[in-house]
Protein backbone atom coordinates (compact mmCIF):
# COMPACT_ATOMS: atom_id res chain seq x y z
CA UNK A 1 131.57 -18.34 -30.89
CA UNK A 2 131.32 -14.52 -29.71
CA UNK A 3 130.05 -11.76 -31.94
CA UNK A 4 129.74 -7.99 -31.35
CA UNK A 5 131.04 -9.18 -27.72
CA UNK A 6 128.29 -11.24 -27.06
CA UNK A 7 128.55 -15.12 -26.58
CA UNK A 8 126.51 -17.40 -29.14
CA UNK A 9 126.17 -21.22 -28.19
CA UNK A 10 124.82 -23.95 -29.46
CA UNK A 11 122.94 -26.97 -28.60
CA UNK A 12 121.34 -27.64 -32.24
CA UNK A 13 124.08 -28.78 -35.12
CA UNK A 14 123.02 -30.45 -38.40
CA UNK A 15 126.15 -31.97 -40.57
CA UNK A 16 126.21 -33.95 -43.94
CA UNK A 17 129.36 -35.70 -45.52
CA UNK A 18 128.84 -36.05 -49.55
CA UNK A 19 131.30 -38.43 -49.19
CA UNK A 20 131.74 -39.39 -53.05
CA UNK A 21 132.27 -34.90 -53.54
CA UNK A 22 134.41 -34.82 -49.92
CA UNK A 23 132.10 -31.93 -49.00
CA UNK A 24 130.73 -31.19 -45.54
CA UNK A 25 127.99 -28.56 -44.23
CA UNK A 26 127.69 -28.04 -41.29
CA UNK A 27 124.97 -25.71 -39.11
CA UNK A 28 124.21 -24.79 -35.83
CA UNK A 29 121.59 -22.43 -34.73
CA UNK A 30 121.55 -20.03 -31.95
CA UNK A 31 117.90 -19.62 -30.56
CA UNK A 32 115.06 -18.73 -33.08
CA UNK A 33 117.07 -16.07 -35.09
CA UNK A 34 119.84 -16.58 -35.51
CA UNK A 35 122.81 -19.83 -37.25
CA UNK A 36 126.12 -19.75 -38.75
CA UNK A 37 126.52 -22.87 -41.63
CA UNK A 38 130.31 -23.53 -42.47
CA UNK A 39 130.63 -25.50 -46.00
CA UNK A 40 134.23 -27.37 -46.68
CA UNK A 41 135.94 -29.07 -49.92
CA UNK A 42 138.67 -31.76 -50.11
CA UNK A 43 137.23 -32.28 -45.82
CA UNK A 44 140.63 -33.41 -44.19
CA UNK A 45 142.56 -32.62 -41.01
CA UNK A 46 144.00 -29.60 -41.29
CA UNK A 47 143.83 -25.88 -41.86
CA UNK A 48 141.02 -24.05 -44.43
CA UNK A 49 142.05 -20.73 -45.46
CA UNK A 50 138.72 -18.78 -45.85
CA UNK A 51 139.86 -16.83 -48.97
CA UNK A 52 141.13 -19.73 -50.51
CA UNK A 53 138.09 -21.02 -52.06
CA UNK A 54 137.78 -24.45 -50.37
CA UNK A 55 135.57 -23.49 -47.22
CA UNK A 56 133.21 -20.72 -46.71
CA UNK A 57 131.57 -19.87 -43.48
CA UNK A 58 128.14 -17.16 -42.87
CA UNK A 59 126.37 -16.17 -39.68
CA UNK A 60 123.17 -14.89 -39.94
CA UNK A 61 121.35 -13.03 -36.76
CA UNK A 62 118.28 -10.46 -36.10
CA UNK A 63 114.87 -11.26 -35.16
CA UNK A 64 113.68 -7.87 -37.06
CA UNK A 65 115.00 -7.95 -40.31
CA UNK A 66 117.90 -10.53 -40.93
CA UNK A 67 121.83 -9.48 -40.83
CA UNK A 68 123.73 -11.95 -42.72
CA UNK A 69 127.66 -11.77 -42.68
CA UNK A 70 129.28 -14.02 -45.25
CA UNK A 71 133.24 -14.91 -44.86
CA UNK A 72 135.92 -12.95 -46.81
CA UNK A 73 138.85 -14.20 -44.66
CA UNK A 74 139.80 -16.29 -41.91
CA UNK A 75 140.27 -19.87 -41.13
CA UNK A 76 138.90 -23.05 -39.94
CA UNK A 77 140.81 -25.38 -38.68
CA UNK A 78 139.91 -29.57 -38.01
CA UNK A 79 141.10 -31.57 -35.85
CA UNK A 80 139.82 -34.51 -36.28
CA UNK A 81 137.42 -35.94 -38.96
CA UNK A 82 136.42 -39.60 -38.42
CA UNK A 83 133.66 -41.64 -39.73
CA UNK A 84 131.50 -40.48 -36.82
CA UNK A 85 132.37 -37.19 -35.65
CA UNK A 86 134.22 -33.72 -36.93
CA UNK A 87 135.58 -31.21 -34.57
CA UNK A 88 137.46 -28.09 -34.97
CA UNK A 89 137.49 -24.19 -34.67
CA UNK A 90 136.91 -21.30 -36.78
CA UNK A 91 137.17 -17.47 -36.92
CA UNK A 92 136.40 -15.40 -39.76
CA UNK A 93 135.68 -11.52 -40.67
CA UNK A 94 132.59 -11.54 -42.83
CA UNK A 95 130.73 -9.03 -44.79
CA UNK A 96 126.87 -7.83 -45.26
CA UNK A 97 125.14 -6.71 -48.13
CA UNK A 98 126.46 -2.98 -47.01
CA UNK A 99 129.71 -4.36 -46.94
CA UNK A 100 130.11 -3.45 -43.68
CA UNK A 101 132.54 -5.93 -41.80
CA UNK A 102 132.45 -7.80 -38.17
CA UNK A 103 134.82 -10.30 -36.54
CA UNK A 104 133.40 -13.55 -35.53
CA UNK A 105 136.01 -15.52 -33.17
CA UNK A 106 136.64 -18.68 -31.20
CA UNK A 107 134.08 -20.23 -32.71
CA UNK A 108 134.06 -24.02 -32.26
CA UNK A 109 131.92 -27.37 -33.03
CA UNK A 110 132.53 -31.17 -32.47
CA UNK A 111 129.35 -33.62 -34.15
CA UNK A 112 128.22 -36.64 -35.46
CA UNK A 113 127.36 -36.08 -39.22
CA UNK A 114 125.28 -38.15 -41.59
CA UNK A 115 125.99 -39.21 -45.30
């Protein structure tokens, strides 16, 4: 995913499927500092308007003193969702505590997930 022009990838993801609520979180974190966490409702192939109320998506980066950007639109989309594995994409504009907004784009994630 890039934010503030820089490139962010990761190598660590964490994912659990409540399967009897059809919720999934998923995280992935970026070095010591910093993650984004995406949390989805009704999980399904298909498109998750961020404003909607059925997914919600944060990123969280700074070594000194935390900046923590929480989704007020955008989307996520899956394309697929198996027993094993989810995979899809996601961009979002998200807000800190100032209310001060940044972009966070072509950010993407395929893993396994436990239940």
């Amino acid at each position: 995913m890039k934010f503030g022009g820089y490139l962010y990838t990761s190598t660590v993801a964490n994912a659990v499927y409540n399967k009897i609520q059809n919720t999934m979180s998923i995280g992935g974190a970026f070095g010591s500092y910093s993650y984004v966490n995406l949390v989805l409702t009704d999980v399904h192939v298909g498109t998750f308007d961020l404003s909607g109320g059925n997914a919600s998506l944060s990123f969280q980066t700074g070594a000194n003193g935390p900046d923590s950007y929480v989704s007020i639109s955008g989307s996520v989309i899956i394309t697929e969702f198996t027993p094993a594995v989810i995979e899809g994409t996601f961009q979002f504009t998200g807000v800190d505590s100032l209310n001060v907004s940044r972009q966070i784009t072509e950010g993407q994630f395929i893993t396994s997930y436990t239940m």
